[in-house]
N, C-alpha and C. Protein backbone atom coordinates (compact mmCIF):
# COMPACT_ATOMS: atom_id res chain seq x y z
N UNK A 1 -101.81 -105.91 -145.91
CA UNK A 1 -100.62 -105.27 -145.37
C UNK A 1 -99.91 -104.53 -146.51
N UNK A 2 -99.14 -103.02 -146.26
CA UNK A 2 -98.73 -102.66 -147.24
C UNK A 2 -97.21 -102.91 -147.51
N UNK A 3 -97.73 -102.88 -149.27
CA UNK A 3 -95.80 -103.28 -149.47
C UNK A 3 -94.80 -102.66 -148.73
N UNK A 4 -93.84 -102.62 -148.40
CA UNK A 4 -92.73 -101.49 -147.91
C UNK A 4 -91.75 -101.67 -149.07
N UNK A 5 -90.85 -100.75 -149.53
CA UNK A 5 -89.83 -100.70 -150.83
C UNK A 5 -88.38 -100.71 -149.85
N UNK A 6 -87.80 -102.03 -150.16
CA UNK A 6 -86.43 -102.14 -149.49
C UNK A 6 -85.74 -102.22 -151.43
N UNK A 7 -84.08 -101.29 -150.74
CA UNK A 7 -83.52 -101.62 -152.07
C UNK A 7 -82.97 -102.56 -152.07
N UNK A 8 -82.79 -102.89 -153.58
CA UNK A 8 -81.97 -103.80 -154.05
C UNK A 8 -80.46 -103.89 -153.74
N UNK A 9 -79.84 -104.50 -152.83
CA UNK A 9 -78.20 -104.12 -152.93
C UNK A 9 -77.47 -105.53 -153.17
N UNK A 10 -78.42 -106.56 -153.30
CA UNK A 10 -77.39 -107.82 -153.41
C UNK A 10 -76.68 -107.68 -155.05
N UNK A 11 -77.63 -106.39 -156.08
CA UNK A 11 -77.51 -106.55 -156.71
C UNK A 11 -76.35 -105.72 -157.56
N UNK A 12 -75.48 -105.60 -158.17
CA UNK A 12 -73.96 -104.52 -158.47
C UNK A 12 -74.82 -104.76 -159.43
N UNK A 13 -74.68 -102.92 -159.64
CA UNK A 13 -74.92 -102.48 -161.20
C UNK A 13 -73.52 -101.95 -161.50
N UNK A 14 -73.39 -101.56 -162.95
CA UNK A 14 -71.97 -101.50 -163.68
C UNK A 14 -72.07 -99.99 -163.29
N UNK A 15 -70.69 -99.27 -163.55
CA UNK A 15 -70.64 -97.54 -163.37
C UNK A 15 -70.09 -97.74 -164.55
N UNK A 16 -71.24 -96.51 -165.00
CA UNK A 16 -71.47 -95.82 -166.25
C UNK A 16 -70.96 -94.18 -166.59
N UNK A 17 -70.33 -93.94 -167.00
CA UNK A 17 -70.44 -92.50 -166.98
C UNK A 17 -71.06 -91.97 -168.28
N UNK A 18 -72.24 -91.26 -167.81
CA UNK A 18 -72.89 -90.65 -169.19
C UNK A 18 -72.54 -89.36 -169.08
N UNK A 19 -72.73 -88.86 -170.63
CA UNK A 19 -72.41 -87.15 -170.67
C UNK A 19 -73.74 -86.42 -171.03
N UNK A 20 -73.99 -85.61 -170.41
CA UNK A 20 -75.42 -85.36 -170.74
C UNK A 20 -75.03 -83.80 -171.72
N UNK A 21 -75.63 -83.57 -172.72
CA UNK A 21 -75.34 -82.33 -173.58
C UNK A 21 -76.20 -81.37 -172.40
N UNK A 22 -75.81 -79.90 -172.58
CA UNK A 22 -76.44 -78.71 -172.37
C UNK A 22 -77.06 -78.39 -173.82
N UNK A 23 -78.50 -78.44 -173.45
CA UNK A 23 -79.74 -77.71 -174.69
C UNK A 23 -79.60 -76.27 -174.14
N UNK A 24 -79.71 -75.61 -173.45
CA UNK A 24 -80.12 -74.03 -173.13
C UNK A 24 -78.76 -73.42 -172.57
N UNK A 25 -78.82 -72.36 -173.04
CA UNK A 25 -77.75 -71.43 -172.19
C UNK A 25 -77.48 -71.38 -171.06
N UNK A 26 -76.61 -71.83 -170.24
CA UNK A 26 -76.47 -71.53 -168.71
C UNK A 26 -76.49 -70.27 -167.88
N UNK A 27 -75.88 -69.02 -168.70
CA UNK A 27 -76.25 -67.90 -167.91
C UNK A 27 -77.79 -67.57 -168.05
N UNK A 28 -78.48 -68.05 -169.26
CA UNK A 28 -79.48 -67.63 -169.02
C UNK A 28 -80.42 -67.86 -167.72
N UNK A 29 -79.91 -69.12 -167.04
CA UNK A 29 -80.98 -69.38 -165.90
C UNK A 29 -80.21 -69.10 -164.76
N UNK A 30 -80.98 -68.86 -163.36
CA UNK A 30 -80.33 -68.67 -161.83
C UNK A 30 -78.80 -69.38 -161.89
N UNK A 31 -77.82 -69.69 -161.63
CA UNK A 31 -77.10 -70.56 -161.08
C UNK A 31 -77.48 -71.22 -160.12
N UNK A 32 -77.06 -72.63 -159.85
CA UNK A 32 -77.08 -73.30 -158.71
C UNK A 32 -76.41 -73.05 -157.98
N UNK A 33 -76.68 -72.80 -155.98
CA UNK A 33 -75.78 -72.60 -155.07
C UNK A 33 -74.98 -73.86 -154.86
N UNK A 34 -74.03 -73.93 -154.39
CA UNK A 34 -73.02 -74.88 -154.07
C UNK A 34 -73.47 -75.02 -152.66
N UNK A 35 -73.54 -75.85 -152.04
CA UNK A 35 -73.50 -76.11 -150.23
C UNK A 35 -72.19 -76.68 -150.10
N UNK A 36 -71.60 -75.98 -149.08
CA UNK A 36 -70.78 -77.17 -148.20
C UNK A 36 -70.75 -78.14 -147.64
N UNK A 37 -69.62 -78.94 -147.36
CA UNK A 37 -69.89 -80.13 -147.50
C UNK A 37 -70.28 -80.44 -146.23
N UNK A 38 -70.84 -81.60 -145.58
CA UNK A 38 -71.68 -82.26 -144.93
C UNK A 38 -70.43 -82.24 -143.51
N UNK A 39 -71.03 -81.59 -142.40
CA UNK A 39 -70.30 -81.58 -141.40
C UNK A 39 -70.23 -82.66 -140.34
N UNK A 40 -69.81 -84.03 -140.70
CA UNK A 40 -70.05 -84.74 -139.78
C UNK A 40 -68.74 -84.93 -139.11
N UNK A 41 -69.04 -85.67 -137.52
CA UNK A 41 -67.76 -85.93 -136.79
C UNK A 41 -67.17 -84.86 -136.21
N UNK A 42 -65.91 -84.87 -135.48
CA UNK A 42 -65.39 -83.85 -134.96
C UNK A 42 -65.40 -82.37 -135.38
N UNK A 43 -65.24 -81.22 -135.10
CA UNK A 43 -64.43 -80.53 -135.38
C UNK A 43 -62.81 -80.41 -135.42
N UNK A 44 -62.27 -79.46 -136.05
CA UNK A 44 -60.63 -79.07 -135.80
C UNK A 44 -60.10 -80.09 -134.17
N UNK A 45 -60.81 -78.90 -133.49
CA UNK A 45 -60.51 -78.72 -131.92
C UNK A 45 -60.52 -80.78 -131.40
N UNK A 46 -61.29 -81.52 -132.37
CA UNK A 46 -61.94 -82.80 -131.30
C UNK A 46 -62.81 -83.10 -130.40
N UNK A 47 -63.95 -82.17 -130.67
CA UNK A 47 -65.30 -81.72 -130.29
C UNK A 47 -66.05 -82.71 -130.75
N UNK A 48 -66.76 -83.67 -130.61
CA UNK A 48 -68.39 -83.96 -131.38
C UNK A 48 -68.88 -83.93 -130.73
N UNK A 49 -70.21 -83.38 -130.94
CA UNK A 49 -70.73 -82.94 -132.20
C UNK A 49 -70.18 -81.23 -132.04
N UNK A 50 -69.37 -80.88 -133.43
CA UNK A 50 -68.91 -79.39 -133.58
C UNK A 50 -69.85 -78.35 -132.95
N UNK A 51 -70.92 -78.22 -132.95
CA UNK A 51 -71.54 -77.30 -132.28
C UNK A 51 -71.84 -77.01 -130.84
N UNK A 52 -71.03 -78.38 -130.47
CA UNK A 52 -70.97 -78.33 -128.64
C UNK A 52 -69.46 -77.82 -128.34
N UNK A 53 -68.79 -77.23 -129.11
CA UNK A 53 -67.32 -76.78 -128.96
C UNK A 53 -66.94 -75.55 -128.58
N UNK A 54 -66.23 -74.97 -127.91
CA UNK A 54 -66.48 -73.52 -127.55
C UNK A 54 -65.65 -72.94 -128.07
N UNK A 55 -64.66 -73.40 -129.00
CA UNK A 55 -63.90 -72.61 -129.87
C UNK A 55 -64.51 -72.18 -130.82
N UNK A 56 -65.21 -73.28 -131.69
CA UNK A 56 -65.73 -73.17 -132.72
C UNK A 56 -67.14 -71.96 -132.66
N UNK A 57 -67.63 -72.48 -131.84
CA UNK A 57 -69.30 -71.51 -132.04
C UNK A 57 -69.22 -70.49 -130.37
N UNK A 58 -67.76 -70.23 -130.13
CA UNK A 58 -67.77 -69.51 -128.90
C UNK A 58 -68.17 -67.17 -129.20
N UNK A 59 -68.06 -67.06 -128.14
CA UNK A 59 -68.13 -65.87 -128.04
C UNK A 59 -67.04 -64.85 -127.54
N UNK A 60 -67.01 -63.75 -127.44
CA UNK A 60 -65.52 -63.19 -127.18
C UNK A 60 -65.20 -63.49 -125.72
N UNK A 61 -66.52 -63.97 -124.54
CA UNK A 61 -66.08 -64.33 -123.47
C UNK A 61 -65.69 -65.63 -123.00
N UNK A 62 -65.84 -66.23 -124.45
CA UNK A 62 -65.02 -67.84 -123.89
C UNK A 62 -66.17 -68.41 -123.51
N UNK A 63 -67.49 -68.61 -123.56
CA UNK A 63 -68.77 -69.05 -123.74
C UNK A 63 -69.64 -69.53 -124.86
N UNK A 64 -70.59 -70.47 -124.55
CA UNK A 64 -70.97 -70.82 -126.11
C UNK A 64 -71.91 -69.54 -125.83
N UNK A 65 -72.35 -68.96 -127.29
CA UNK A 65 -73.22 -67.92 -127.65
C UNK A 65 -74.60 -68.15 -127.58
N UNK A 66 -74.93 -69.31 -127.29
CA UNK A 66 -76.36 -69.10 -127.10
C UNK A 66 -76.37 -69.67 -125.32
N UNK A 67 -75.32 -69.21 -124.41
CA UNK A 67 -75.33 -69.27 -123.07
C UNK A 67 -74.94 -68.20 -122.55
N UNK A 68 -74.30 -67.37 -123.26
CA UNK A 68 -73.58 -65.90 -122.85
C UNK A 68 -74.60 -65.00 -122.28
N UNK A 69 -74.60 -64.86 -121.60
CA UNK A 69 -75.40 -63.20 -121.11
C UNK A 69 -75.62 -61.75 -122.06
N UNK A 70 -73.83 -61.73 -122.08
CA UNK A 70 -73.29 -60.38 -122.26
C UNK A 70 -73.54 -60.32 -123.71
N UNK A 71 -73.70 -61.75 -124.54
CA UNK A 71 -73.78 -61.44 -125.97
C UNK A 71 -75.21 -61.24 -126.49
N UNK A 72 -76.12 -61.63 -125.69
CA UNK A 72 -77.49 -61.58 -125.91
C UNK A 72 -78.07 -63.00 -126.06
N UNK A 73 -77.01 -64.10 -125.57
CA UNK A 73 -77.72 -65.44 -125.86
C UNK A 73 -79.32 -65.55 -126.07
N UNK A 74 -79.78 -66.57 -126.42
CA UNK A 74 -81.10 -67.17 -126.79
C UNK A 74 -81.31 -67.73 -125.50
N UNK A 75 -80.80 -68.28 -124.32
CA UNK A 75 -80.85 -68.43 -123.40
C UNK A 75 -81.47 -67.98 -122.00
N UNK A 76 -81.27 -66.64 -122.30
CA UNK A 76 -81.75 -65.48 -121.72
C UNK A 76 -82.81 -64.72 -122.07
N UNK A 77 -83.86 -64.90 -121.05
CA UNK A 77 -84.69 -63.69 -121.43
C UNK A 77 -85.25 -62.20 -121.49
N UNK A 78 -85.65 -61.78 -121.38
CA UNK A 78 -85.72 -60.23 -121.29
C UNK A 78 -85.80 -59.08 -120.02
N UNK A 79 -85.75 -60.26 -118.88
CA UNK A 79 -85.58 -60.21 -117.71
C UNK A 79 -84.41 -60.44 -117.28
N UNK A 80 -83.34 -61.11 -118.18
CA UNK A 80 -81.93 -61.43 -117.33
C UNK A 80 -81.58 -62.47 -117.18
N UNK A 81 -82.93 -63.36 -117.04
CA UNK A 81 -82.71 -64.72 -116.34
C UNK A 81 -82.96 -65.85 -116.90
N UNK A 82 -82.47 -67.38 -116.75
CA UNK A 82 -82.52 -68.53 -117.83
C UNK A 82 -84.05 -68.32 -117.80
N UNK A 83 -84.38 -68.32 -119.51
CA UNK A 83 -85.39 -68.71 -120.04
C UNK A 83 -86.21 -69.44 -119.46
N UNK A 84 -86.42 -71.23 -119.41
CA UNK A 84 -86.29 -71.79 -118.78
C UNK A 84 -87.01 -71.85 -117.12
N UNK A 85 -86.08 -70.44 -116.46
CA UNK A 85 -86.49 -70.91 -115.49
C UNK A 85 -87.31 -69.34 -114.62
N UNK A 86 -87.73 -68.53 -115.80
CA UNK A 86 -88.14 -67.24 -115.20
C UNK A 86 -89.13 -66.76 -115.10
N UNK A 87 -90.08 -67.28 -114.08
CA UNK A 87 -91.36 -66.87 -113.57
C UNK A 87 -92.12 -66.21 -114.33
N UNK A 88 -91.80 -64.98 -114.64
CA UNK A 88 -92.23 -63.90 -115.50
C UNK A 88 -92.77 -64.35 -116.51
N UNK A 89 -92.01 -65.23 -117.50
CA UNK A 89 -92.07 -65.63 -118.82
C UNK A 89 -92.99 -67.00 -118.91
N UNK A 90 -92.94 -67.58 -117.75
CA UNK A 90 -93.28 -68.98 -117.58
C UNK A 90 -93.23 -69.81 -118.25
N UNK A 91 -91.62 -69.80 -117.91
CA UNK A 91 -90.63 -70.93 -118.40
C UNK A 91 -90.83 -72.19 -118.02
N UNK A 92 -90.69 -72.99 -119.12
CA UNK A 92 -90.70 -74.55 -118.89
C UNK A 92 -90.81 -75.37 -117.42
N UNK A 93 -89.85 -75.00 -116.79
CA UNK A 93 -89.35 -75.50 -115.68
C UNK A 93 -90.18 -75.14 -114.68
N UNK A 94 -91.03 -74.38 -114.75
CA UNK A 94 -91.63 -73.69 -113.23
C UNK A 94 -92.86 -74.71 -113.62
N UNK A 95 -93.43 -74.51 -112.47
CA UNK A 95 -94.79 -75.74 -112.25
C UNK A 95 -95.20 -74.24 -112.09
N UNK A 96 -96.55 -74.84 -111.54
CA UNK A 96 -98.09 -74.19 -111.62
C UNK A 96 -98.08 -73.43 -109.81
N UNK A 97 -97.04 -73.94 -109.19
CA UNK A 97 -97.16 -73.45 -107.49
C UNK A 97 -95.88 -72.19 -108.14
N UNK A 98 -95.49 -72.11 -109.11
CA UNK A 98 -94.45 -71.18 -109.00
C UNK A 98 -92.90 -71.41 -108.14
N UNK A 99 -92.45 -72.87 -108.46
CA UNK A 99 -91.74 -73.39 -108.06
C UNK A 99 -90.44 -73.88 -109.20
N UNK A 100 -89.72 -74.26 -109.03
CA UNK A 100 -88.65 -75.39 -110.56
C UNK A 100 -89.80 -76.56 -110.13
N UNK A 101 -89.64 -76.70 -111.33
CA UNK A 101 -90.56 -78.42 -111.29
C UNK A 101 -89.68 -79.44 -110.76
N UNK A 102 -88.83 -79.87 -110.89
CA UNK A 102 -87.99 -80.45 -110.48
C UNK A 102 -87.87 -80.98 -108.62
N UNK A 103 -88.09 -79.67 -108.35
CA UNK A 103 -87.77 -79.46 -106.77
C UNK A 103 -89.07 -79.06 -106.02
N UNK A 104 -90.52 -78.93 -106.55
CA UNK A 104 -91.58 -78.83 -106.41
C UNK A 104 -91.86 -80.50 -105.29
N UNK A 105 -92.46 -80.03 -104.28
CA UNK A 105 -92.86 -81.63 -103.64
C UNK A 105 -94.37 -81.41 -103.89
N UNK A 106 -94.70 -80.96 -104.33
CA UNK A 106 -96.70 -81.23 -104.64
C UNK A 106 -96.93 -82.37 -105.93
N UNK A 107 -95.87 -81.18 -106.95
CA UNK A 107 -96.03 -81.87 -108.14
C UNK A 107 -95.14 -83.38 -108.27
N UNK A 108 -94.37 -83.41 -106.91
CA UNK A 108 -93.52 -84.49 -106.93
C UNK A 108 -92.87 -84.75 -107.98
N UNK A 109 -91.53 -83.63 -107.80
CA UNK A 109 -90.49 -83.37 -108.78
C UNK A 109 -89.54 -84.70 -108.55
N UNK A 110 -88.47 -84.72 -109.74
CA UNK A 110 -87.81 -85.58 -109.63
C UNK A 110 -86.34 -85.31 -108.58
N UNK A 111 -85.91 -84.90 -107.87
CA UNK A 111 -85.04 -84.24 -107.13
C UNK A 111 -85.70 -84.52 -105.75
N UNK A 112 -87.10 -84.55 -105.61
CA UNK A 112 -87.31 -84.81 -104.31
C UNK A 112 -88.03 -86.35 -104.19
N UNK A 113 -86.99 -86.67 -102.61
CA UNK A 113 -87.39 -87.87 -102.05
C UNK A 113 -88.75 -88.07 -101.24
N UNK A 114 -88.86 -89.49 -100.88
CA UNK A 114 -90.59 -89.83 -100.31
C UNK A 114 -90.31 -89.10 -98.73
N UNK A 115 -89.65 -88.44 -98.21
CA UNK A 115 -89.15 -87.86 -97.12
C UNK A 115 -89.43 -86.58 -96.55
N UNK A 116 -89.83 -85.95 -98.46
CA UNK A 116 -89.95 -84.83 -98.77
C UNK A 116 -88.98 -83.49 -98.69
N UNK A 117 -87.84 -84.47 -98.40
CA UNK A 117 -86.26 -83.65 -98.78
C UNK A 117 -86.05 -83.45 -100.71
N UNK A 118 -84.87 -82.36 -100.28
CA UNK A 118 -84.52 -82.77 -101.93
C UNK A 118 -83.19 -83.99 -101.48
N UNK A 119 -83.25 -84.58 -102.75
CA UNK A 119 -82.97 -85.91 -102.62
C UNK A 119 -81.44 -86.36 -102.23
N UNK A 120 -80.51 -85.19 -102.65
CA UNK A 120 -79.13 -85.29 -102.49
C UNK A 120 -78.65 -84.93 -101.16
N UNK A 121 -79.79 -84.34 -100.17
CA UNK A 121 -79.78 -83.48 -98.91
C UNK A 121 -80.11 -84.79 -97.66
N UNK A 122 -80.77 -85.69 -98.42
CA UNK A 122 -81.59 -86.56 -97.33
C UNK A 122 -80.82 -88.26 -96.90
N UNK A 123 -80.65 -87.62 -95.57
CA UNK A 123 -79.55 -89.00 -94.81
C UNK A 123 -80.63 -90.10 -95.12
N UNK A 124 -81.79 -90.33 -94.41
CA UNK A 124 -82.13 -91.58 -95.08
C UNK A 124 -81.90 -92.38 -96.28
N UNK A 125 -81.77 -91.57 -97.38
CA UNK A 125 -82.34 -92.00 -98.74
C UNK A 125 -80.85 -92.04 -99.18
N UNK A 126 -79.49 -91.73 -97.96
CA UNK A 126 -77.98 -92.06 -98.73
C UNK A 126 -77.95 -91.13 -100.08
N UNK A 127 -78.47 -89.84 -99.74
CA UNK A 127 -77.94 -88.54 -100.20
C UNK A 127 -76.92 -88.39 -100.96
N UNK A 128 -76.33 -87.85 -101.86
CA UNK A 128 -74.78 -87.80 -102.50
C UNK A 128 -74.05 -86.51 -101.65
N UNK A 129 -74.64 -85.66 -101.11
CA UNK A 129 -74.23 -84.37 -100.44
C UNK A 129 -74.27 -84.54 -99.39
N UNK A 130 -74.51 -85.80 -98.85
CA UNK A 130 -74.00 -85.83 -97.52
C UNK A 130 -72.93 -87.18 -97.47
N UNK A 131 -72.20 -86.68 -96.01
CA UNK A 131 -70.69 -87.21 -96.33
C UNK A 131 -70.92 -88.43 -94.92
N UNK A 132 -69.67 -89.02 -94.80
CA UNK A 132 -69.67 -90.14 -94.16
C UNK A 132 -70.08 -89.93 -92.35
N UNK A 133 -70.00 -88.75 -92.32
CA UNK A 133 -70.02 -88.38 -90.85
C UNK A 133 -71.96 -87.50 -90.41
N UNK A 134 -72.36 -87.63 -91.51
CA UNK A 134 -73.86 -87.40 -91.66
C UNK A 134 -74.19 -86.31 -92.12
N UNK A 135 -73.12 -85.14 -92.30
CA UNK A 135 -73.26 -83.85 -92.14
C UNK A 135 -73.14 -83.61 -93.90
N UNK A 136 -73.92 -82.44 -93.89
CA UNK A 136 -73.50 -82.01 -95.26
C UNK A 136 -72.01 -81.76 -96.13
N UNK A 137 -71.68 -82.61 -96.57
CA UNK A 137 -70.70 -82.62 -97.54
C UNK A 137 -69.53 -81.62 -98.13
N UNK A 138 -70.25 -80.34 -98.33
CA UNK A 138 -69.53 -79.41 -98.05
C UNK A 138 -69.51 -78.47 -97.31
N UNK A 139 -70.01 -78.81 -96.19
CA UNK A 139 -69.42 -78.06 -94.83
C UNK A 139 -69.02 -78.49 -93.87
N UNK A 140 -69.08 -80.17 -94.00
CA UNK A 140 -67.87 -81.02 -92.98
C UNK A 140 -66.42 -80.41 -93.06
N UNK A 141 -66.50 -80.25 -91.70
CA UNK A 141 -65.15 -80.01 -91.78
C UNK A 141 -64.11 -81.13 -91.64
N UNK A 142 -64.24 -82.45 -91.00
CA UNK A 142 -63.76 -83.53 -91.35
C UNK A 142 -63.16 -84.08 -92.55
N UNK A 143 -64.19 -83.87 -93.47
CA UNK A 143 -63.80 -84.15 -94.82
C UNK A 143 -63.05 -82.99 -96.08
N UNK A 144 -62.91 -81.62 -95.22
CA UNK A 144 -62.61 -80.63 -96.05
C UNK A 144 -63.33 -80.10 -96.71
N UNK A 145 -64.53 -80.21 -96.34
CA UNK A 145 -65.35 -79.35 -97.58
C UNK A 145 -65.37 -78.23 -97.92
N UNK A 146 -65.71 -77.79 -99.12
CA UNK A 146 -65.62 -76.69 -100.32
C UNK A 146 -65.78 -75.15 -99.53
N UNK A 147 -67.07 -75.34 -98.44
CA UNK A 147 -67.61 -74.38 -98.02
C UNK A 147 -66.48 -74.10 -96.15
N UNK A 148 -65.53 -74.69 -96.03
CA UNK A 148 -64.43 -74.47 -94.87
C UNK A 148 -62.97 -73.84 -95.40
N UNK A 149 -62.82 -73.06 -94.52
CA UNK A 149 -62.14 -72.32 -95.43
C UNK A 149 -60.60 -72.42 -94.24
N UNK A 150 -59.19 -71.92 -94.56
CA UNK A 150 -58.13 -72.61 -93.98
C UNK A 150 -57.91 -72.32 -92.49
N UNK A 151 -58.76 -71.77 -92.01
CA UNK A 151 -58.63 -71.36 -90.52
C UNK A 151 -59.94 -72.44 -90.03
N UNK A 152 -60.37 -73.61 -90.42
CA UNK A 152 -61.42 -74.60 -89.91
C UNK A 152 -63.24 -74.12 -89.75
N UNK A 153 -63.66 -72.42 -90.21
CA UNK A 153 -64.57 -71.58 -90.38
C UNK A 153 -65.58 -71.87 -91.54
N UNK A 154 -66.92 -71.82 -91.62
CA UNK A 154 -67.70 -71.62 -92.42
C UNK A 154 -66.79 -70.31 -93.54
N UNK A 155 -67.03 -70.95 -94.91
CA UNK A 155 -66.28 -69.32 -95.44
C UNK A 155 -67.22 -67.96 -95.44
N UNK A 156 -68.23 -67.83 -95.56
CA UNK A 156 -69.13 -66.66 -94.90
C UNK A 156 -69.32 -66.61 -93.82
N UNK A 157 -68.50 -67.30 -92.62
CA UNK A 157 -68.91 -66.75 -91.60
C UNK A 157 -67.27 -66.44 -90.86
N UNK A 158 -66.22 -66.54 -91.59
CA UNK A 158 -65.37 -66.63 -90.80
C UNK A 158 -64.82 -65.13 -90.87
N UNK A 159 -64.39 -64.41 -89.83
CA UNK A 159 -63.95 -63.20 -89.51
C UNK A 159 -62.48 -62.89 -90.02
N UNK A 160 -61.71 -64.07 -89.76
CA UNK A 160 -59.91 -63.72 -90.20
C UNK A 160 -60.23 -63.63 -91.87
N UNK A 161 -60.89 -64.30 -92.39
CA UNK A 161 -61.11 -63.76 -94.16
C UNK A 161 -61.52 -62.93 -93.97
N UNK A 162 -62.43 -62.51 -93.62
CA UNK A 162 -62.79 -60.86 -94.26
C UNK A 162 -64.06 -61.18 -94.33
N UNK A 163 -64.94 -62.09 -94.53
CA UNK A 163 -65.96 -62.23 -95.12
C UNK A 163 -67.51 -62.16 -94.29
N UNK A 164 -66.78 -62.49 -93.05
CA UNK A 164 -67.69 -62.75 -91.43
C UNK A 164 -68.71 -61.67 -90.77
């Protein structure tokens, strides 16, 4: 079995300060760069980890920059569309039927139930998008949902908005 090297810490050594002479000229060689110092913990704002902050690493639209559209994020590909998820490019996410993997029932994505619903949609399986009255969640109108709009209407289908 091979050794492994654990250090020594039961053991205090004394602090020493030595002075070490300069033998050679200093301009004669490169200078050393300085780094800054070690960014751990918050940012300013109270962000950790700083690079998930949108002040700090944002863009002029109030977006992080590698999600922005308009700035040219890394996100985006040359088509317009998440990386990720753009056919064209054949992004991560797409399976082999040309589907999101995720929501694929061949490849039996994780989103879909043994029902062969997606999984948040399906009353058997106690759905999260569906609401107490069986119906989809946000278009009960019982419960107020997102998609009813103040005249008791589908909001794309209702005529007094405008939208119908």
């Amino acid at each position: 079995m091979p050794a492994i090297w654990r250090p020594n810490v039961s053991r205090v050594l004394p602090d020493v300060d030595v002075e070490v002479g300069v033998t050679e000229d200093a301009s004669s060689k490169g200078t050393k760069r300085k780094r800054a110092p070690p960014t751990k913990g918050p940012c300013e704002h109270g962000v950790k980890p700083r690079s998930r902050c949108k002040l700090c690493s944002a863009c002029p639209h109030g977006k992080r920059r590698y999600h922005c559209k308009e700035c040219g994020g890394a996100a985006f590909c040359e088509h317009g569309r998440e990386r990720s998820k753009c056919k064209e490019c054949g992004g991560a996410s797409i399976c082999e039927h040309g589907r999101e993997r995720c929501r694929c029932k061949e490849c039996g994505g994780s989103q879909m139930c043994e029902h062969g619903r997606e999984r948040r949609y399906c009353k058997e399986c106690g759905g999260s998008g569906i609401c107490e009255h069986g119906r989809e969640r946000s278009k009960c109108k019982e419960c107020g949902g997102s998609q009813i709009c103040e005249h008791g209407c589908q909001r794309s289908k209702c005529k007094e908005c405008g939208r119908g």
